[in-house]
PDB file of N, CA and C in Angstrom:
ATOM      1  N   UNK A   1     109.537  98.640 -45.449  1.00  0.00           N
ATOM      2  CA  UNK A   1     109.517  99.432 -44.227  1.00  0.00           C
ATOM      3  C   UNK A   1     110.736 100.348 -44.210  1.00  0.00           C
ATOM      4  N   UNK A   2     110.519 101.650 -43.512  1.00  0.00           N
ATOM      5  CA  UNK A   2     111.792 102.511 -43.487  1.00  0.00           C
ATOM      6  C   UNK A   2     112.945 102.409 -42.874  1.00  0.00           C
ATOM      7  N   UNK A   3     112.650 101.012 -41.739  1.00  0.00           N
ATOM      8  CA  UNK A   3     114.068 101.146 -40.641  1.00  0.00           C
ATOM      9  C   UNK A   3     114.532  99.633 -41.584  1.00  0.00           C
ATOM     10  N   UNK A   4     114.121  98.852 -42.099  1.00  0.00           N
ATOM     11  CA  UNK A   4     114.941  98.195 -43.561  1.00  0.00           C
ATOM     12  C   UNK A   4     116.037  98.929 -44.043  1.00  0.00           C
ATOM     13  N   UNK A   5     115.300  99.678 -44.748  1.00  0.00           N
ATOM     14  CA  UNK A   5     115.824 101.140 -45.850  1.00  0.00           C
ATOM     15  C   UNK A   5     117.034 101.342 -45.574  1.00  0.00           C
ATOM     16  N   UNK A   6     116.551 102.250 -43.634  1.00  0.00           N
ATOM     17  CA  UNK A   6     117.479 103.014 -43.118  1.00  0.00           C
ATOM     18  C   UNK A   6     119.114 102.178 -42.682  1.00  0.00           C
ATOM     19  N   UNK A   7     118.853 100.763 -42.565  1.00  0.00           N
ATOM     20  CA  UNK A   7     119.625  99.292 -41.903  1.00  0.00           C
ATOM     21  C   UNK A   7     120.728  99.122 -43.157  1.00  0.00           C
ATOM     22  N   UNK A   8     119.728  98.997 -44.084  1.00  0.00           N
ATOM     23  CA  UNK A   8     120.603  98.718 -45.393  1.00  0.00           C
ATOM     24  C   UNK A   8     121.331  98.757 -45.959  1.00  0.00           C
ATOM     25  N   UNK A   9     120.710 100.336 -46.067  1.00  0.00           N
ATOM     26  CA  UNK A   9     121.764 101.373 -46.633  1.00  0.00           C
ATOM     27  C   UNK A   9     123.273 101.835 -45.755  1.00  0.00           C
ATOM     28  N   UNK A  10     122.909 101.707 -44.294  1.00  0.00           N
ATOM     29  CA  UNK A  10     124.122 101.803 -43.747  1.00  0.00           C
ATOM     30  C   UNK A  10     124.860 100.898 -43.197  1.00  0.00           C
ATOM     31  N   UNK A  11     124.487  98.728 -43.422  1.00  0.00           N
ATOM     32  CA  UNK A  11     124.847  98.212 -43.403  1.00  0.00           C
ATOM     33  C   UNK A  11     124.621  97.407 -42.169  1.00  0.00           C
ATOM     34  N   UNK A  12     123.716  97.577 -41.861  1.00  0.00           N
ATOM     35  CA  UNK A  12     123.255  96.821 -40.502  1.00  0.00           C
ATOM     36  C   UNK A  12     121.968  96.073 -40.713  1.00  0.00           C
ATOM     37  N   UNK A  13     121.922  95.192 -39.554  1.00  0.00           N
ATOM     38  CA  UNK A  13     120.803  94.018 -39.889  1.00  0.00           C
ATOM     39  C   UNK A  13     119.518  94.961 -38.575  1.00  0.00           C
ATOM     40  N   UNK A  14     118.314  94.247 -39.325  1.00  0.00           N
ATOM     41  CA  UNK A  14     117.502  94.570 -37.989  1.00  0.00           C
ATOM     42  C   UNK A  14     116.332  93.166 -38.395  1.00  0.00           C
ATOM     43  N   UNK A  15     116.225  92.491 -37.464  1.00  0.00           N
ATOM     44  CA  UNK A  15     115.020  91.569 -37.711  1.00  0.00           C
ATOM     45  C   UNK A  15     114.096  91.639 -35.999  1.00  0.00           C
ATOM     46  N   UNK A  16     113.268  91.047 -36.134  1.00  0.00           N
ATOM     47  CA  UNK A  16     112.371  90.823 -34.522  1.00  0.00           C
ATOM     48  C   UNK A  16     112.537  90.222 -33.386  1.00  0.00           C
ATOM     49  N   UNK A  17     113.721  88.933 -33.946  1.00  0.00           N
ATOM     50  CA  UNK A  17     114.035  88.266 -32.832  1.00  0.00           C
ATOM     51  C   UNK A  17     114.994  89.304 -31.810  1.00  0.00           C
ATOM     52  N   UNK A  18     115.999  90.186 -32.054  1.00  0.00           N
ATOM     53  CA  UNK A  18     116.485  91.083 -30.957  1.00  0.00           C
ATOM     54  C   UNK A  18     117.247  92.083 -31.177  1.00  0.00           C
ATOM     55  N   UNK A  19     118.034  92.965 -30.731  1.00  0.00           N
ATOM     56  CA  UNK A  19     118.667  94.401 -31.085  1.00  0.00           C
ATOM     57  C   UNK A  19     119.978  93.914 -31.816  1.00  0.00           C
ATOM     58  N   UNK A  20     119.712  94.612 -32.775  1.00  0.00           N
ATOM     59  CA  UNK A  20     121.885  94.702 -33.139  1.00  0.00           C
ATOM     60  C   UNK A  20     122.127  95.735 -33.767  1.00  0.00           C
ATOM     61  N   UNK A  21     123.098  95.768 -32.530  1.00  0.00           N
ATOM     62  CA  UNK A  21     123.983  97.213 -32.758  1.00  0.00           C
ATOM     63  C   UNK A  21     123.856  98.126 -34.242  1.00  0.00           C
ATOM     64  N   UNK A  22     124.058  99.394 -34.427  1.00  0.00           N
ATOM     65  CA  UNK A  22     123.220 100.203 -35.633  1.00  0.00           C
ATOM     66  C   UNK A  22     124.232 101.288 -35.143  1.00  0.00           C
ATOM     67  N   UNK A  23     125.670 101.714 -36.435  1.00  0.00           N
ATOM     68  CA  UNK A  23     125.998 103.086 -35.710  1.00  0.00           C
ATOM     69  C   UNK A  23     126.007 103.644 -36.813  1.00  0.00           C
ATOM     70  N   UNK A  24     125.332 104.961 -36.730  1.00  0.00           N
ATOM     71  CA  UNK A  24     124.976 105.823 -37.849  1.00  0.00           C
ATOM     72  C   UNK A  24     125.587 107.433 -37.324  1.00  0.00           C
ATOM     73  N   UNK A  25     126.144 107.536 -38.018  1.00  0.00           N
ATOM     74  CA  UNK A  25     127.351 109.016 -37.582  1.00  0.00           C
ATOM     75  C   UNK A  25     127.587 109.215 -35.829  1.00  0.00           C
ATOM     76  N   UNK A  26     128.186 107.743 -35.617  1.00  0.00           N
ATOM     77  CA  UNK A  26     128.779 107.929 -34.648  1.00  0.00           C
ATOM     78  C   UNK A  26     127.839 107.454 -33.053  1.00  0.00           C
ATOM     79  N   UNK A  27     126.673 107.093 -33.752  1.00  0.00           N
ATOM     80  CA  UNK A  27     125.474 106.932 -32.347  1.00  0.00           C
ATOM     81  C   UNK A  27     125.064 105.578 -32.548  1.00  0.00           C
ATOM     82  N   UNK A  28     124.382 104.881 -31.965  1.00  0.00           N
ATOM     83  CA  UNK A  28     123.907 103.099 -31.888  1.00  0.00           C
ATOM     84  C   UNK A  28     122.050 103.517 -32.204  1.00  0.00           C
ATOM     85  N   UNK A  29     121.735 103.119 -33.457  1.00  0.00           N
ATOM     86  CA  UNK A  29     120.270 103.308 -33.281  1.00  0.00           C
ATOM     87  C   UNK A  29     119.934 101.632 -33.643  1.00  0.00           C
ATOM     88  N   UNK A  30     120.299 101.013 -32.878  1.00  0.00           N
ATOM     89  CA  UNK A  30     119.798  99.645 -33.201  1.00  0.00           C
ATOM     90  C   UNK A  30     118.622  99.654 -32.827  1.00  0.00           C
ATOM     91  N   UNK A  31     118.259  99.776 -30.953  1.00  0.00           N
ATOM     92  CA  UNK A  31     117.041 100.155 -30.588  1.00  0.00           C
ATOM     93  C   UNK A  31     116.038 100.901 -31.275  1.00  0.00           C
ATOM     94  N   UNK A  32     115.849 101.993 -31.972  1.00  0.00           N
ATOM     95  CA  UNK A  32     115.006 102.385 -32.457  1.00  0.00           C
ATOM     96  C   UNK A  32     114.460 101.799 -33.810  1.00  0.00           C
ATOM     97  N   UNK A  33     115.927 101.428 -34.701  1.00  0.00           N
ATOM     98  CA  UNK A  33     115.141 100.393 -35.815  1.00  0.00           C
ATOM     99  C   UNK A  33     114.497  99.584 -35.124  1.00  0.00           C
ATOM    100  N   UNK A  34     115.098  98.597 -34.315  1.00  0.00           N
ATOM    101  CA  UNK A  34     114.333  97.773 -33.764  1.00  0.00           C
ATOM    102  C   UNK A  34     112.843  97.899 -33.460  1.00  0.00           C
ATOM    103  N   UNK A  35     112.557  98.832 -33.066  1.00  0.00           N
ATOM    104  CA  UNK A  35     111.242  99.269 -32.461  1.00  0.00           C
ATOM    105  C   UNK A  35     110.572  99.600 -33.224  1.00  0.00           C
ATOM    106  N   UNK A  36     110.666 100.727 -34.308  1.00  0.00           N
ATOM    107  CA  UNK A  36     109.981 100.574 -35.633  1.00  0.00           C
ATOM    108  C   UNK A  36     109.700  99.234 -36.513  1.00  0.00           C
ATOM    109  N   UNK A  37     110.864  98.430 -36.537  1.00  0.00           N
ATOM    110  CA  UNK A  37     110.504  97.242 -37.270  1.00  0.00           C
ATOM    111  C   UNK A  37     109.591  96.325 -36.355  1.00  0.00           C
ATOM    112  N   UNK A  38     109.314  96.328 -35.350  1.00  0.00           N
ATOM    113  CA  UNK A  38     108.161  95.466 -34.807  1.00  0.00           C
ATOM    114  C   UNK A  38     106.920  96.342 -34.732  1.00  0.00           C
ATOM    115  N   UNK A  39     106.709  97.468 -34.691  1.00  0.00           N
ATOM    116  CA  UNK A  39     105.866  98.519 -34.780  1.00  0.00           C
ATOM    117  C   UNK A  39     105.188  98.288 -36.620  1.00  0.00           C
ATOM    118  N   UNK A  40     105.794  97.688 -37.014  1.00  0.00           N
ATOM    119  CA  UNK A  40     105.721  97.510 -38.362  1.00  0.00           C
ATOM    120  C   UNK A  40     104.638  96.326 -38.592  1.00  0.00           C
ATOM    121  N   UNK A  41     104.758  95.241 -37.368  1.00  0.00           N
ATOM    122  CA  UNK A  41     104.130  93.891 -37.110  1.00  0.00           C
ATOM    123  C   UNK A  41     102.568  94.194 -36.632  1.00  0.00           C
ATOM    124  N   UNK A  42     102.711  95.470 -36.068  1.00  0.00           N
ATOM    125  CA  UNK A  42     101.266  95.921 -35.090  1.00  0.00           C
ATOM    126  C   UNK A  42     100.560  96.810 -36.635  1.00  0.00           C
ATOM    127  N   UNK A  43     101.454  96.969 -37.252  1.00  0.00           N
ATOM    128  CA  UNK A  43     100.321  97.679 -38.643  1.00  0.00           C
ATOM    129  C   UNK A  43      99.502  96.456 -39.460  1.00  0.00           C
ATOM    130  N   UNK A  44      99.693  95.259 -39.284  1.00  0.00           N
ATOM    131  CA  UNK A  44      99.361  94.100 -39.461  1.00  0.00           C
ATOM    132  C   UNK A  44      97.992  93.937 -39.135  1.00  0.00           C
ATOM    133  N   UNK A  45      97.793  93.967 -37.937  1.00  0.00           N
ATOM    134  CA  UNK A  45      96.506  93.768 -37.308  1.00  0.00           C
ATOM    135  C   UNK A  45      95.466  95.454 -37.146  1.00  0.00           C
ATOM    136  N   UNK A  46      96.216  96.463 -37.135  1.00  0.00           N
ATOM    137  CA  UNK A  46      95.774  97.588 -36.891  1.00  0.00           C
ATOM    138  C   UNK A  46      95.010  98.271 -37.961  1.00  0.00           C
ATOM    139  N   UNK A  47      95.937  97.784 -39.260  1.00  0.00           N
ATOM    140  CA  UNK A  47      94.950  98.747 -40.324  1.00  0.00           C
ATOM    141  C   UNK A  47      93.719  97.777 -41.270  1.00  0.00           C
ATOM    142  N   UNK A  48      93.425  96.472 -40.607  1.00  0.00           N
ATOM    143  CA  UNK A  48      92.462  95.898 -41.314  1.00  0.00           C
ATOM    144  C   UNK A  48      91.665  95.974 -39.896  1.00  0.00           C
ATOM    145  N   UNK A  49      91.751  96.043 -38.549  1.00  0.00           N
ATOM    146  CA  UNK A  49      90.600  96.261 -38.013  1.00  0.00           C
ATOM    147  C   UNK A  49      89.878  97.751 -38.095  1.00  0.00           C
ATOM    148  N   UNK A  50      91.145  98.560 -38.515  1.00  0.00           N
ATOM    149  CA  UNK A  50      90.418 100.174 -38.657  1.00  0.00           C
ATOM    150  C   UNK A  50      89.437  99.699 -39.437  1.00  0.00           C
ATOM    151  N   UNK A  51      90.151  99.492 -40.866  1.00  0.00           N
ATOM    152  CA  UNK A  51      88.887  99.067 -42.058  1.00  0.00           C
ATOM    153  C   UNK A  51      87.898  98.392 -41.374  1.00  0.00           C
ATOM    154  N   UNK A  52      87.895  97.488 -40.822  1.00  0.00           N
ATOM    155  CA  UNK A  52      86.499  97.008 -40.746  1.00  0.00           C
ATOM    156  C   UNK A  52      85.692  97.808 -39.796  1.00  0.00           C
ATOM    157  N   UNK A  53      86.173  98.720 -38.434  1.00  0.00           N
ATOM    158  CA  UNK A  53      85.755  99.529 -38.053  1.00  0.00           C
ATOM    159  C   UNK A  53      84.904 100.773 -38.896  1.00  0.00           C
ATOM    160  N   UNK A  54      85.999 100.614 -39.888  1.00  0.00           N
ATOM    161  CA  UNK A  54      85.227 101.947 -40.691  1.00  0.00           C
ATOM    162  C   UNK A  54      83.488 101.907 -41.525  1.00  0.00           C
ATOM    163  N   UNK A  55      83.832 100.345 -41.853  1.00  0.00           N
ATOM    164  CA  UNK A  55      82.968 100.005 -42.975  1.00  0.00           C
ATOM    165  C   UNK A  55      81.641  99.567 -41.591  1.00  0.00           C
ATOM    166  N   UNK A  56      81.531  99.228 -40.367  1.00  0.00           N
ATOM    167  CA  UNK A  56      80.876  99.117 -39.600  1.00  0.00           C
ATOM    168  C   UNK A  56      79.877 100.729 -39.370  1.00  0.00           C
ATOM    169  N   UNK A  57      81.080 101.495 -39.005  1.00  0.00           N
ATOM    170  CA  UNK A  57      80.473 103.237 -39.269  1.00  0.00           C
ATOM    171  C   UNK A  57      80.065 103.690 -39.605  1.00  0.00           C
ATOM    172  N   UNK A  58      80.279 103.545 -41.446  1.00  0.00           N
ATOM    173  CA  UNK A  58      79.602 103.686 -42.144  1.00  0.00           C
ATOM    174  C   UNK A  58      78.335 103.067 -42.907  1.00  0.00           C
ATOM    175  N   UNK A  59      77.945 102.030 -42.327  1.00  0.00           N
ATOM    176  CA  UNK A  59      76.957 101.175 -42.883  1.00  0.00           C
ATOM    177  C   UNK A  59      75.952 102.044 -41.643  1.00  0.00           C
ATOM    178  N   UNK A  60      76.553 102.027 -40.130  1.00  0.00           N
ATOM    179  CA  UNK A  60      75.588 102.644 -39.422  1.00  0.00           C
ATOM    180  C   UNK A  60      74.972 103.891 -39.361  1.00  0.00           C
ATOM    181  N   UNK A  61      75.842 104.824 -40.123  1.00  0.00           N
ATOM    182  CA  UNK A  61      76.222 106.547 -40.779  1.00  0.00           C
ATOM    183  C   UNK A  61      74.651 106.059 -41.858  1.00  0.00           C
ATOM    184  N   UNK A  62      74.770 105.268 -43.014  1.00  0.00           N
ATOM    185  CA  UNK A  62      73.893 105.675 -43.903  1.00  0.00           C
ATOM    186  C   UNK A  62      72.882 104.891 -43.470  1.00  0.00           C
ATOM    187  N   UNK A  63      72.397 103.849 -42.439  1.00  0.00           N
ATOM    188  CA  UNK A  63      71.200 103.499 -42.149  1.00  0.00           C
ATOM    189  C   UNK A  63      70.885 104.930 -41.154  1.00  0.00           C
ATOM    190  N   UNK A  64      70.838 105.393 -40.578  1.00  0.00           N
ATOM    191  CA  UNK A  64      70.706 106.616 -39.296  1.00  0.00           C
ATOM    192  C   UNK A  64      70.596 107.708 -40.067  1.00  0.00           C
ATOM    193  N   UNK A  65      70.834 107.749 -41.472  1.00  0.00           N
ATOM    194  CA  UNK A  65      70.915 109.000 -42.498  1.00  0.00           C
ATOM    195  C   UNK A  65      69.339 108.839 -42.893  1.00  0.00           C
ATOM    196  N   UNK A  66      69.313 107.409 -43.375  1.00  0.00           N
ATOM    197  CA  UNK A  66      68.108 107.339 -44.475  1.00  0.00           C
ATOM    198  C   UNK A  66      66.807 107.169 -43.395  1.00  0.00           C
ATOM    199  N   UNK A  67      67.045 107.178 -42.012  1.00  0.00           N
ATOM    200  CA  UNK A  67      65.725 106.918 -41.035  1.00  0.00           C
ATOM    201  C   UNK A  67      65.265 108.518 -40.486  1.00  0.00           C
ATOM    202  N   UNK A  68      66.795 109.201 -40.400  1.00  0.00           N
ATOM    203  CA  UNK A  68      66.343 110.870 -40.010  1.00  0.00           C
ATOM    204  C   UNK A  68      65.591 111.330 -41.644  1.00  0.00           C
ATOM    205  N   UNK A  69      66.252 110.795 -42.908  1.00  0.00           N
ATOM    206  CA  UNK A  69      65.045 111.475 -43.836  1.00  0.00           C
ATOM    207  C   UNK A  69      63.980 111.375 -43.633  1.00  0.00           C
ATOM    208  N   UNK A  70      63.772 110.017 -43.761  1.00  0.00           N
ATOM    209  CA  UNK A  70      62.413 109.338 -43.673  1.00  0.00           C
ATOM    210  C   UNK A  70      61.314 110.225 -42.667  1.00  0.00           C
ATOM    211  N   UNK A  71      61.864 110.278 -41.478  1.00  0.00           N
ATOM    212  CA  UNK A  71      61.325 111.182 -40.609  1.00  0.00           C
ATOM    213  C   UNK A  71      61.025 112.775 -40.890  1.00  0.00           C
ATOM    214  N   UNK A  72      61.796 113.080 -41.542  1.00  0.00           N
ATOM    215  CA  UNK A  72      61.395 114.873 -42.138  1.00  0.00           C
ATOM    216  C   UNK A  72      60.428 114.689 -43.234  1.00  0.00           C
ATOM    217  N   UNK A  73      60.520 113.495 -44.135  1.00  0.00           N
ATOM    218  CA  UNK A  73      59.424 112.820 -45.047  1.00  0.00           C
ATOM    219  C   UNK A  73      57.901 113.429 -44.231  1.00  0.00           C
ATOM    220  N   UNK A  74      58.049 112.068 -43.650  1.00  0.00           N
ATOM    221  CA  UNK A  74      56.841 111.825 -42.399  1.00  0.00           C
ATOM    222  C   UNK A  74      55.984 113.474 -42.083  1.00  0.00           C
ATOM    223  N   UNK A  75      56.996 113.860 -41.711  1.00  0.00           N
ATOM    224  CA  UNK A  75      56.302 115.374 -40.729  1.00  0.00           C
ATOM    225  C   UNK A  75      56.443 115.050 -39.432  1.00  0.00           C
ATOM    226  N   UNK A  76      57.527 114.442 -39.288  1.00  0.00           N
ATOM    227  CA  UNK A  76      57.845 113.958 -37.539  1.00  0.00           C
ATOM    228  C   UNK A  76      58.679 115.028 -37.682  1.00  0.00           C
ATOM    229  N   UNK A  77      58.765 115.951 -36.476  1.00  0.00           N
ATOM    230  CA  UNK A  77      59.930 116.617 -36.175  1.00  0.00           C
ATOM    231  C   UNK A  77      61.070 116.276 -35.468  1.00  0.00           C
ATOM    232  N   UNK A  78      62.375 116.275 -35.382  1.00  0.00           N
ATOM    233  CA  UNK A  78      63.505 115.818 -34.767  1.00  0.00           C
ATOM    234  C   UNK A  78      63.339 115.874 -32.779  1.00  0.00           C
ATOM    235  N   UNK A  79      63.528 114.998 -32.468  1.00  0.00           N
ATOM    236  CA  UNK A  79      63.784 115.505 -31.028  1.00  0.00           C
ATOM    237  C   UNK A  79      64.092 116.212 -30.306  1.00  0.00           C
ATOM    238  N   UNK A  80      63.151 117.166 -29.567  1.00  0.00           N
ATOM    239  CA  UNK A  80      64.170 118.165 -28.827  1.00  0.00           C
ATOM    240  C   UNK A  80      63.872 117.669 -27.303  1.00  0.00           C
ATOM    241  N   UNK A  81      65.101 117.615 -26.499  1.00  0.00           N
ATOM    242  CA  UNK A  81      65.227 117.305 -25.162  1.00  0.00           C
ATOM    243  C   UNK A  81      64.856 118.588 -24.315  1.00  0.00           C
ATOM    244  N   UNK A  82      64.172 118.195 -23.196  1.00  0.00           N
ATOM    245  CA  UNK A  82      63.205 119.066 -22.480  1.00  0.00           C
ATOM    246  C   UNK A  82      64.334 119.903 -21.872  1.00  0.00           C
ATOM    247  N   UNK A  83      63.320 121.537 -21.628  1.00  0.00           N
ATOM    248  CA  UNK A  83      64.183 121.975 -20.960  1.00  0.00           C
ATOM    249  C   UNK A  83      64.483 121.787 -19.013  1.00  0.00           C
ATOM    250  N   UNK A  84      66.042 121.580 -18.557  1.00  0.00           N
ATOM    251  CA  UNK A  84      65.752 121.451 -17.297  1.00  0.00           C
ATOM    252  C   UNK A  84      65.316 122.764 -16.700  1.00  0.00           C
ATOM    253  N   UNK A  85      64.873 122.560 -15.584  1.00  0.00           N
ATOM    254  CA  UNK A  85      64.567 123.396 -14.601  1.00  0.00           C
ATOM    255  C   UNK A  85      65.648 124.167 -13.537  1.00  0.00           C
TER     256      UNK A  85
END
């Protein structure tokens, strides 16, 4: 992770249990490592439900693909919604 990196290299700790102090040319960015490094914990759960979101999408993308062929197959024409009045 980058606020590791950023901790490291300038000699400061950052873990989840709570803030410590971070002075980097003169300013305290403990808080913000901090916040990135637990922001780091939420990529955990976030990018395997995308994936499975995705692979849900797309399974529904190519069944809804292969039923509109099927239908231009057929000689069914696509739906058109009436006009209102």
């Amino acid at each position: 992770m980058a606020c590791g990196l950023i901790a490291n290299a300038h000699g400061c700790k950052v873990d989840e249990g709570s803030v410590h102090p971070c002075i980097i040319n003169g300013q305290d960015y403990g808080q913000l490592l901090y916040t990135l490094g637990v922001l780091g914990w939420l990529m955990l759960v976030t990018i395997p439900g995308g994936a499975f979101a995705f692979a849900i999408w797309l399974i529904v993308l190519i069944l809804h693909r292969e039923r509109w062929r099927k239908r231009f197959a057929g000689g069914i024409p696509p739906p058109i919604p009436p006009l209102l009045p």
